[in-house]
N, C-alpha and C. Protein backbone atom coordinates (compact mmCIF):
# COMPACT_ATOMS: atom_id res chain seq x y z
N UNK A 1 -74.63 54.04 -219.66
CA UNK A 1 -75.80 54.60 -220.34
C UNK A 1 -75.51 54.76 -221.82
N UNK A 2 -76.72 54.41 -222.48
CA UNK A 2 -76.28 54.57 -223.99
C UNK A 2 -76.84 56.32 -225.00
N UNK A 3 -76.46 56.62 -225.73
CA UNK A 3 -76.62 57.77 -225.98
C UNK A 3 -78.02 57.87 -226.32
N UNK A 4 -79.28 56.96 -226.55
CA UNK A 4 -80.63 57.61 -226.21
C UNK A 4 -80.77 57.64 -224.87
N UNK A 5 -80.59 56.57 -223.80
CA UNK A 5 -81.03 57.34 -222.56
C UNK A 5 -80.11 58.23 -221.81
N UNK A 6 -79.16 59.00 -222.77
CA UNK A 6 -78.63 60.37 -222.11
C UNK A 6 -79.71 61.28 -222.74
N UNK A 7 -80.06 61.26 -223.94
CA UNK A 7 -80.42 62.19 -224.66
C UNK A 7 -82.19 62.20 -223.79
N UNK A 8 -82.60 61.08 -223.67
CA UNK A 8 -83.86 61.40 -223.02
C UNK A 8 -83.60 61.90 -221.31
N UNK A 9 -82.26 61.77 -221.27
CA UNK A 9 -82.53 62.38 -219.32
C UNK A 9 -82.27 64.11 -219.78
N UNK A 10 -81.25 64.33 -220.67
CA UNK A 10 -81.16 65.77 -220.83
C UNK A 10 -82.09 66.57 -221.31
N UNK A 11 -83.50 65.90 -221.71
CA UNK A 11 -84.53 66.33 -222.71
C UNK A 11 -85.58 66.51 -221.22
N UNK A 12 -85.65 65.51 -220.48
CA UNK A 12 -86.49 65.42 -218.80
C UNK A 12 -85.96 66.49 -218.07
N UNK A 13 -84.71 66.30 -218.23
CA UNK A 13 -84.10 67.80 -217.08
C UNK A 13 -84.47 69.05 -217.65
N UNK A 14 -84.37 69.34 -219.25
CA UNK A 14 -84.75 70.79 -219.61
C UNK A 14 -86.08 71.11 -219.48
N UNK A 15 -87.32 69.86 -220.22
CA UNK A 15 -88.19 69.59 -219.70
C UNK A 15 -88.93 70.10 -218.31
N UNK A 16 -88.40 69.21 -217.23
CA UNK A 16 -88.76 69.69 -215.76
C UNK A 16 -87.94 70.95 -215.27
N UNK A 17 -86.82 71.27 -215.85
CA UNK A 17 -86.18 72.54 -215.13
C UNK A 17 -87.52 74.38 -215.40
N UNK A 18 -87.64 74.05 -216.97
CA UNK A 18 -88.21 75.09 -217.54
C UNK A 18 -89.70 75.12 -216.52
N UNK A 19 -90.50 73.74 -216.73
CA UNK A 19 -91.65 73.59 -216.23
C UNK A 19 -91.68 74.27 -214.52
N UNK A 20 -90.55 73.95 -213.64
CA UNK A 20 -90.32 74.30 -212.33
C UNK A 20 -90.49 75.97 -212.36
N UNK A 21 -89.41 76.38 -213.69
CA UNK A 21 -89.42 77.68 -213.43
C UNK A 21 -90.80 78.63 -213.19
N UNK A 22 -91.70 78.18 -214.59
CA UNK A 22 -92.46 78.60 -215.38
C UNK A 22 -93.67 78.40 -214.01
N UNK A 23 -93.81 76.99 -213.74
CA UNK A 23 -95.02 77.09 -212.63
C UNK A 23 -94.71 77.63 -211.16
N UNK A 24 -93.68 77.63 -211.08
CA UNK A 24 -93.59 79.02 -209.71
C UNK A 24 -93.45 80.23 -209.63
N UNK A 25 -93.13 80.50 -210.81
CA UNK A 25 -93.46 82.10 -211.11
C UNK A 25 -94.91 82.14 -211.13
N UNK A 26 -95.08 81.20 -211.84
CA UNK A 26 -97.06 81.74 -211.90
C UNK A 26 -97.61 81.44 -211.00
N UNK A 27 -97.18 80.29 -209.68
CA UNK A 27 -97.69 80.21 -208.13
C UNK A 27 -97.33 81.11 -207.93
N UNK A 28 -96.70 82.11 -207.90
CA UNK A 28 -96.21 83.24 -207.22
C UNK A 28 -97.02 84.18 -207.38
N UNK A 29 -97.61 84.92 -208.44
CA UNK A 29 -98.34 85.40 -209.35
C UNK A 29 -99.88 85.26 -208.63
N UNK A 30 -100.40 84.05 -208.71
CA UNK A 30 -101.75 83.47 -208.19
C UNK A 30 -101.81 83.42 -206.50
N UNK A 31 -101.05 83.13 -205.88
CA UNK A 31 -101.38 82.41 -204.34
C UNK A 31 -100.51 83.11 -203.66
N UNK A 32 -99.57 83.54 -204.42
CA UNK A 32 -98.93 84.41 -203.08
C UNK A 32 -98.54 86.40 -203.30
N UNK A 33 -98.90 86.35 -204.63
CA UNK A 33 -99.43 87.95 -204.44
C UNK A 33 -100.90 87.90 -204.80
N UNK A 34 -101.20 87.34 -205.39
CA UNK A 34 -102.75 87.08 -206.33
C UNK A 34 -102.77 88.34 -207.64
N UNK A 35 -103.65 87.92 -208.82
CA UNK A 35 -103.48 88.54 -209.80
C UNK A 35 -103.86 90.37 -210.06
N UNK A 36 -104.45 90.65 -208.99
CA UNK A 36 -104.97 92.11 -208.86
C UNK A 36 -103.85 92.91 -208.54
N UNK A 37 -102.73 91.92 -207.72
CA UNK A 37 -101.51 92.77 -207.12
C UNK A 37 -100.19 93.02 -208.00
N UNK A 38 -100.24 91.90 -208.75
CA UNK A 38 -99.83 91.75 -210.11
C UNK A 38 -99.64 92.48 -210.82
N UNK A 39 -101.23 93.05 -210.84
CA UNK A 39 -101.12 93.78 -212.12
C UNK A 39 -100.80 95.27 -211.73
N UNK A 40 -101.24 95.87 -209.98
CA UNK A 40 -101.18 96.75 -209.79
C UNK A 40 -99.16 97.20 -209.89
N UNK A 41 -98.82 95.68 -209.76
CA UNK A 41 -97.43 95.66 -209.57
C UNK A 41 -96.53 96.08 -210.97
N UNK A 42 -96.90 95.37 -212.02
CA UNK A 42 -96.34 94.84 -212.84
C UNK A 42 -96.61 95.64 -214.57
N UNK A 43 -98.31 95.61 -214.28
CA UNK A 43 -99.24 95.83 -215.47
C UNK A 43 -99.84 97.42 -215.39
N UNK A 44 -99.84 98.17 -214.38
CA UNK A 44 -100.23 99.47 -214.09
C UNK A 44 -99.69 100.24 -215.24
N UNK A 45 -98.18 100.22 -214.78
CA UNK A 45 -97.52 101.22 -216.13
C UNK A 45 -97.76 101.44 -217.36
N UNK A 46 -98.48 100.18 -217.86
CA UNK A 46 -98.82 100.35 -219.56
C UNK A 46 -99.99 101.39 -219.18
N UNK A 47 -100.44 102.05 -218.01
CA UNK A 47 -101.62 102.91 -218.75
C UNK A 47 -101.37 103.52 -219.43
N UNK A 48 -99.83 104.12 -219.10
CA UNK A 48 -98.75 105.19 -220.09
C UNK A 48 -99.44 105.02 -221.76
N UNK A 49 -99.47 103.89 -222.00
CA UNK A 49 -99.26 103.52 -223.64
C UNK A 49 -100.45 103.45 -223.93
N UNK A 50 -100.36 103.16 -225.69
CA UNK A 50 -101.57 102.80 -225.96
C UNK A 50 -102.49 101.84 -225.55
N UNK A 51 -102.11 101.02 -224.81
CA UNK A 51 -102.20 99.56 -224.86
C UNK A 51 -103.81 99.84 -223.60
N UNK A 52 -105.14 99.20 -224.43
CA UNK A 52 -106.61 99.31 -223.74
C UNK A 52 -106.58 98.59 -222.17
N UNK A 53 -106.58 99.16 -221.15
CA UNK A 53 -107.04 98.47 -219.90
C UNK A 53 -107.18 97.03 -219.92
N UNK A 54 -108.87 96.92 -220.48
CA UNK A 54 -108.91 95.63 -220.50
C UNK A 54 -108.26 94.64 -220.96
N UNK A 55 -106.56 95.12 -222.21
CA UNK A 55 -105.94 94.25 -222.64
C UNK A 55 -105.02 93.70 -221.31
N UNK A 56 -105.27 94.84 -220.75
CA UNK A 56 -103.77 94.96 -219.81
C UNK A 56 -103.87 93.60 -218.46
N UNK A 57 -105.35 94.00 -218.11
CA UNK A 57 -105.93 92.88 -216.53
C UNK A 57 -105.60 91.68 -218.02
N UNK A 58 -106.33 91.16 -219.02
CA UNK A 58 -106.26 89.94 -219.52
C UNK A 58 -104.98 89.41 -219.65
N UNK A 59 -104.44 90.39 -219.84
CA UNK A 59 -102.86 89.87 -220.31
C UNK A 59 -101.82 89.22 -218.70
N UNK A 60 -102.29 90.36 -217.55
CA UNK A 60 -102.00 89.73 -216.51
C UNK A 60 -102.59 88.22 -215.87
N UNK A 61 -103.86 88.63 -216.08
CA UNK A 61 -104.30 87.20 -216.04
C UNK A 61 -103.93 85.76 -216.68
N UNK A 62 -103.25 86.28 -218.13
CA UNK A 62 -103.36 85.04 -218.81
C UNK A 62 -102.07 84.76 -218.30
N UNK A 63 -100.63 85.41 -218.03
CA UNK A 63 -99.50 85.23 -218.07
C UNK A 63 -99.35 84.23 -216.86
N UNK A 64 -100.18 85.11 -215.96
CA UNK A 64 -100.31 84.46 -214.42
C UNK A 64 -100.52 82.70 -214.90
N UNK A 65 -101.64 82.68 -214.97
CA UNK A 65 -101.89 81.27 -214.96
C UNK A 65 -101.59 80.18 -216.56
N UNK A 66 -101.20 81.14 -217.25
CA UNK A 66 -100.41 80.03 -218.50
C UNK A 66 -98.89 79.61 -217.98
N UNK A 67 -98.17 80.33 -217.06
CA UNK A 67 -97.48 80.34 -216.59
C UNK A 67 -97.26 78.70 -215.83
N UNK A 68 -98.19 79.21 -214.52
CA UNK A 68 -98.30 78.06 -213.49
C UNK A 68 -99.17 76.15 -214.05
N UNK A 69 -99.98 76.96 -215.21
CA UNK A 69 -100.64 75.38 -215.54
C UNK A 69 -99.52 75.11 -216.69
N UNK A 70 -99.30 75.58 -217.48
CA UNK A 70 -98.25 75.09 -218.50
C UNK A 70 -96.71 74.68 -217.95
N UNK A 71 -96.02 75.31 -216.57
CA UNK A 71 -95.31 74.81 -216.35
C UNK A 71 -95.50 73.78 -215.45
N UNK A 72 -96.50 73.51 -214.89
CA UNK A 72 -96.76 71.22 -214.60
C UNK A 72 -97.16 70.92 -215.53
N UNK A 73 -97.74 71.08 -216.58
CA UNK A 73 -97.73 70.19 -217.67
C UNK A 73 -96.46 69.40 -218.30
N UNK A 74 -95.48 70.44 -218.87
CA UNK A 74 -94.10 70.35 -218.38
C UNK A 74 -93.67 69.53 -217.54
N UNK A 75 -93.70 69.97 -216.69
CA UNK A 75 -93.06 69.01 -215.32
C UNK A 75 -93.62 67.34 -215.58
N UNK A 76 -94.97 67.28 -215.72
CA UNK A 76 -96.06 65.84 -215.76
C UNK A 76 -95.51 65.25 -217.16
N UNK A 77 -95.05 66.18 -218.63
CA UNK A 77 -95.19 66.09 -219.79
C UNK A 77 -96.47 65.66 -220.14
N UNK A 78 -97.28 66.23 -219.81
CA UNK A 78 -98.93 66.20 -220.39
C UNK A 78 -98.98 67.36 -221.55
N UNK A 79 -99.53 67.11 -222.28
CA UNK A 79 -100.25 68.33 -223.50
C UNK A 79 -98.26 68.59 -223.63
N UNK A 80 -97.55 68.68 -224.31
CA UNK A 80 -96.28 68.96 -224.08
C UNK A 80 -95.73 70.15 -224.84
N UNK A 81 -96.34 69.72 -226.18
CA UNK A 81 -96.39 70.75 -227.29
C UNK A 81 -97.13 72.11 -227.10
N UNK A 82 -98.44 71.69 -226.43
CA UNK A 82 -99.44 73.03 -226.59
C UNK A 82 -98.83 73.62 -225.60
N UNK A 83 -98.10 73.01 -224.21
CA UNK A 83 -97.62 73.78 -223.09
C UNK A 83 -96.64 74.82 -223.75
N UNK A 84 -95.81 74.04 -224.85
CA UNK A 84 -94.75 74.89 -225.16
C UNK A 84 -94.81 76.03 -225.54
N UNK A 85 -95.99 75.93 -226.73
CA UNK A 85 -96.20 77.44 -227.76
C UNK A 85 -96.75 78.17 -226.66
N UNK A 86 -97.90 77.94 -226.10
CA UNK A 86 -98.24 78.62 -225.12
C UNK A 86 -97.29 79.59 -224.19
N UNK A 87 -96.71 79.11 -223.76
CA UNK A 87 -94.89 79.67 -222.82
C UNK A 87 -94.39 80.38 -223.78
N UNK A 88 -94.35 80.03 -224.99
CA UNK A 88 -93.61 80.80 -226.12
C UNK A 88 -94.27 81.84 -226.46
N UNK A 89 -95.71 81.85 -226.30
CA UNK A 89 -96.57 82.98 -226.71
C UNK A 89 -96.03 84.07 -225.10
N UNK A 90 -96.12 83.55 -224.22
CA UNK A 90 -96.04 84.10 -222.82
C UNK A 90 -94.64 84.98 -223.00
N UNK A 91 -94.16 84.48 -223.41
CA UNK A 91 -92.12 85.06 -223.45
C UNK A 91 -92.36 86.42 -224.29
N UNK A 92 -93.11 86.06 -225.69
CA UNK A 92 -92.84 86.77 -226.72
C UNK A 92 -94.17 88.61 -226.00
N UNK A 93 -94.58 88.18 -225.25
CA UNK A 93 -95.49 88.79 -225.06
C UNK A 93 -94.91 89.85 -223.66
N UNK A 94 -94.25 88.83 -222.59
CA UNK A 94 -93.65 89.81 -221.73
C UNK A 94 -92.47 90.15 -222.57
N UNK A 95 -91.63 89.57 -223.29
CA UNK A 95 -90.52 90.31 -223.93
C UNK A 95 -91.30 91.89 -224.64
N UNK A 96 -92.31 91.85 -225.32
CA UNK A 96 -92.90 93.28 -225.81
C UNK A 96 -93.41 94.10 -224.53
N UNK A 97 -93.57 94.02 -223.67
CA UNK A 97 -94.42 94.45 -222.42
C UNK A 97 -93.13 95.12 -222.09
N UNK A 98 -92.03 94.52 -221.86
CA UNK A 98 -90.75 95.59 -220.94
C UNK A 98 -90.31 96.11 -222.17
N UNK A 99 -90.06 95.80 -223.12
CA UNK A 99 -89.91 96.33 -224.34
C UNK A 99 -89.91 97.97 -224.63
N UNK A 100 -91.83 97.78 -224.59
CA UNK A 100 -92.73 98.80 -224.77
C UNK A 100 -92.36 100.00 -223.79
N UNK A 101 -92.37 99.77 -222.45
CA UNK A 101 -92.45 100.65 -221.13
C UNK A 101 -90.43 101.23 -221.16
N UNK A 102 -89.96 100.33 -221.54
CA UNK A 102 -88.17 100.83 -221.47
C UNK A 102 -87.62 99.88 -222.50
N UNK A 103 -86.48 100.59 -222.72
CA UNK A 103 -85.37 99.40 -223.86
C UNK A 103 -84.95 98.32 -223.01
N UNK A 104 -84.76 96.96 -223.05
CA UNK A 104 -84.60 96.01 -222.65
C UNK A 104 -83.39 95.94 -222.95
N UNK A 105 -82.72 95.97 -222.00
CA UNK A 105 -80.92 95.94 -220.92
C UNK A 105 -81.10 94.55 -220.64
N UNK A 106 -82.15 94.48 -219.54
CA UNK A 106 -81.79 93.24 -219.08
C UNK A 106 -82.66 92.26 -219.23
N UNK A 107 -81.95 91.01 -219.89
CA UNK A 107 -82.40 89.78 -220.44
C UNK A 107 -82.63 88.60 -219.31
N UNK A 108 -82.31 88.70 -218.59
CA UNK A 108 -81.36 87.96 -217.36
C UNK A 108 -82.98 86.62 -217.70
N UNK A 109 -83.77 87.07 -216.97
CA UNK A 109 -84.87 86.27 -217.31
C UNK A 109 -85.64 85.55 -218.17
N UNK A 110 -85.62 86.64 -219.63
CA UNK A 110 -86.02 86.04 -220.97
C UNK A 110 -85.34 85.05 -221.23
N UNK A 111 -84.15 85.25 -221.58
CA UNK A 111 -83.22 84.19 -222.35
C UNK A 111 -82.68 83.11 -221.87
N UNK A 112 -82.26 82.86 -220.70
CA UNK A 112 -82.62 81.33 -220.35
C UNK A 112 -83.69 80.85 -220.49
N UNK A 113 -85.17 80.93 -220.50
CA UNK A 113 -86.21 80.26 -220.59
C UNK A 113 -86.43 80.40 -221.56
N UNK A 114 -86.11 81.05 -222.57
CA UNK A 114 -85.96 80.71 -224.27
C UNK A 114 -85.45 79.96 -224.56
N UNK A 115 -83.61 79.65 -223.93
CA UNK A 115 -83.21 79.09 -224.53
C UNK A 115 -83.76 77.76 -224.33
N UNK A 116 -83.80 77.33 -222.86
CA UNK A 116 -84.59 75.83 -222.55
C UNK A 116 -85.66 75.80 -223.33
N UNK A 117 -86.44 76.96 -223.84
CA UNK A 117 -87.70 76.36 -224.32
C UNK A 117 -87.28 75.74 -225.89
N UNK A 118 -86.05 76.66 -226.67
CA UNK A 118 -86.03 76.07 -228.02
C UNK A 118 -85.27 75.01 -227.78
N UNK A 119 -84.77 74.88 -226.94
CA UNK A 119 -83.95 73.44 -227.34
C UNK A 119 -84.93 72.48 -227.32
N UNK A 120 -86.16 72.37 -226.23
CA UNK A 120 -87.21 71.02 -226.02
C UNK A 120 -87.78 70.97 -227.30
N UNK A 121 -87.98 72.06 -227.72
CA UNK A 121 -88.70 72.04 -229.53
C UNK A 121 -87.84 71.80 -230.80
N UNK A 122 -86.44 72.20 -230.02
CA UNK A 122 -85.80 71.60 -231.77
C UNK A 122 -84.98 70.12 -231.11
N UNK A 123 -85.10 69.49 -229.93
CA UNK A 123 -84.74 68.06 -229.90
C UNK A 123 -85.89 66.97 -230.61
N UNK A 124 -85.33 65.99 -230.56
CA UNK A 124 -86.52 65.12 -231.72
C UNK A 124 -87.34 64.84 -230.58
N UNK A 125 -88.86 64.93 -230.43
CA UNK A 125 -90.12 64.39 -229.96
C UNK A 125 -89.47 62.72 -229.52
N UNK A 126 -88.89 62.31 -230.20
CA UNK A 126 -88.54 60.69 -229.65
C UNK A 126 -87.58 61.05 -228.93
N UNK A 127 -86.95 61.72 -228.56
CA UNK A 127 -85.95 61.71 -227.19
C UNK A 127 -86.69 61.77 -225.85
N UNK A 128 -88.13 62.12 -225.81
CA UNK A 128 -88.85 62.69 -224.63
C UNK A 128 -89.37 61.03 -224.27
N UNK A 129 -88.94 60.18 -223.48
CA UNK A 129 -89.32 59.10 -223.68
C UNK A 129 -90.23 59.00 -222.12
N UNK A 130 -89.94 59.97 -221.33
CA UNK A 130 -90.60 60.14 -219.70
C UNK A 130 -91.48 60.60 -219.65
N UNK A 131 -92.87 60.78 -220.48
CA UNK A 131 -93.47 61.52 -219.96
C UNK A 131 -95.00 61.27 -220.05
N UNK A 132 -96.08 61.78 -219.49
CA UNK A 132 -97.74 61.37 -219.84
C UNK A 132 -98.49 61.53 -220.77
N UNK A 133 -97.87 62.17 -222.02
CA UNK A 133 -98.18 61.79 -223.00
C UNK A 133 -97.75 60.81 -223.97
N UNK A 134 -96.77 60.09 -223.66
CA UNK A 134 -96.30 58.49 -224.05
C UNK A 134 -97.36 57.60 -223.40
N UNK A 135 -97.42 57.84 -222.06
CA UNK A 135 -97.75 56.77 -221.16
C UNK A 135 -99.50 56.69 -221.82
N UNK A 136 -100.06 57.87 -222.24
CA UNK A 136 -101.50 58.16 -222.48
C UNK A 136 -101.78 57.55 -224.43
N UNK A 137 -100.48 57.71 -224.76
CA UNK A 137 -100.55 57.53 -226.44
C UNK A 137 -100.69 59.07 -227.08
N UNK A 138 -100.43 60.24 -226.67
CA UNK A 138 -101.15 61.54 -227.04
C UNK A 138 -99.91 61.72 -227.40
N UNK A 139 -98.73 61.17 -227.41
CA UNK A 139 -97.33 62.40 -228.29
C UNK A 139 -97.56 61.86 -229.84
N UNK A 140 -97.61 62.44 -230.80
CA UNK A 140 -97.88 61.98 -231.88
C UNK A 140 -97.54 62.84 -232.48
């Protein structure tokens, strides 16, 4: 193998690893607790704070399913970029959420899926040579 098609299998694996993560947490989220349980689970505690109700269900909602559609996008490499910021908005957003409620000890979760996420964004766009937005003409 020559050093672009290592660099494009290690770019597919971070690629599909992150995407795997990202869309079964959010199947998890949707179909197998569903988003009401979620939030009763997860999102309740901010009543503590300032933070308005209705931010609180949206925010569960959005995490839920930016989660699960952005990580097959990922996986497919469809929309690849918008999947990313999106996930990145998602991180930066539960990173303030446990934040807010306690001091954040444990990273265990954040920071691997950070780190996979910055590396897909600071490798060059031409290493991603697998994916449906090549095949469509949309990586640009």
């Amino acid at each position: 193998m020559n050093d672009k098609t290592s660099g494009a299998a290690a770019l597919l694996f971070a690629r599909t690893l992150l995407g795997i993560i990202f869309m079964m947490q959010g199947y998890g989220k949707i179909f197998v607790y569903a988003v009401p349980k979620v939030y009763s689970m997860f999102f309740a505690p901010f009543q503590k704070t300032f933070l308005p109700g209705w931010l609180m269900w949206g925010t569960a909602y959005y995490t839920s399913y930016i989660e699960m559609i952005c990580g097959f996008l990922l996986i497919i490499g469809l929309l690849r970029q918008w999947a990313l910021y999106l996930l990145a908005l998602d991180l930066l957003i539960v990173s303030y959420g446990h934040g807010l409620l306690e001091p954040i000890w444990d990273l265990q979760h954040v920071i691997p899926r950070a780190g996979l996420l910055l590396l897909i964004l600071l490798l060059p766009k031409e290493w991603d040579r697998w994916n449906t937005d090549r095949l469509l003409n949309c990586n640009k």
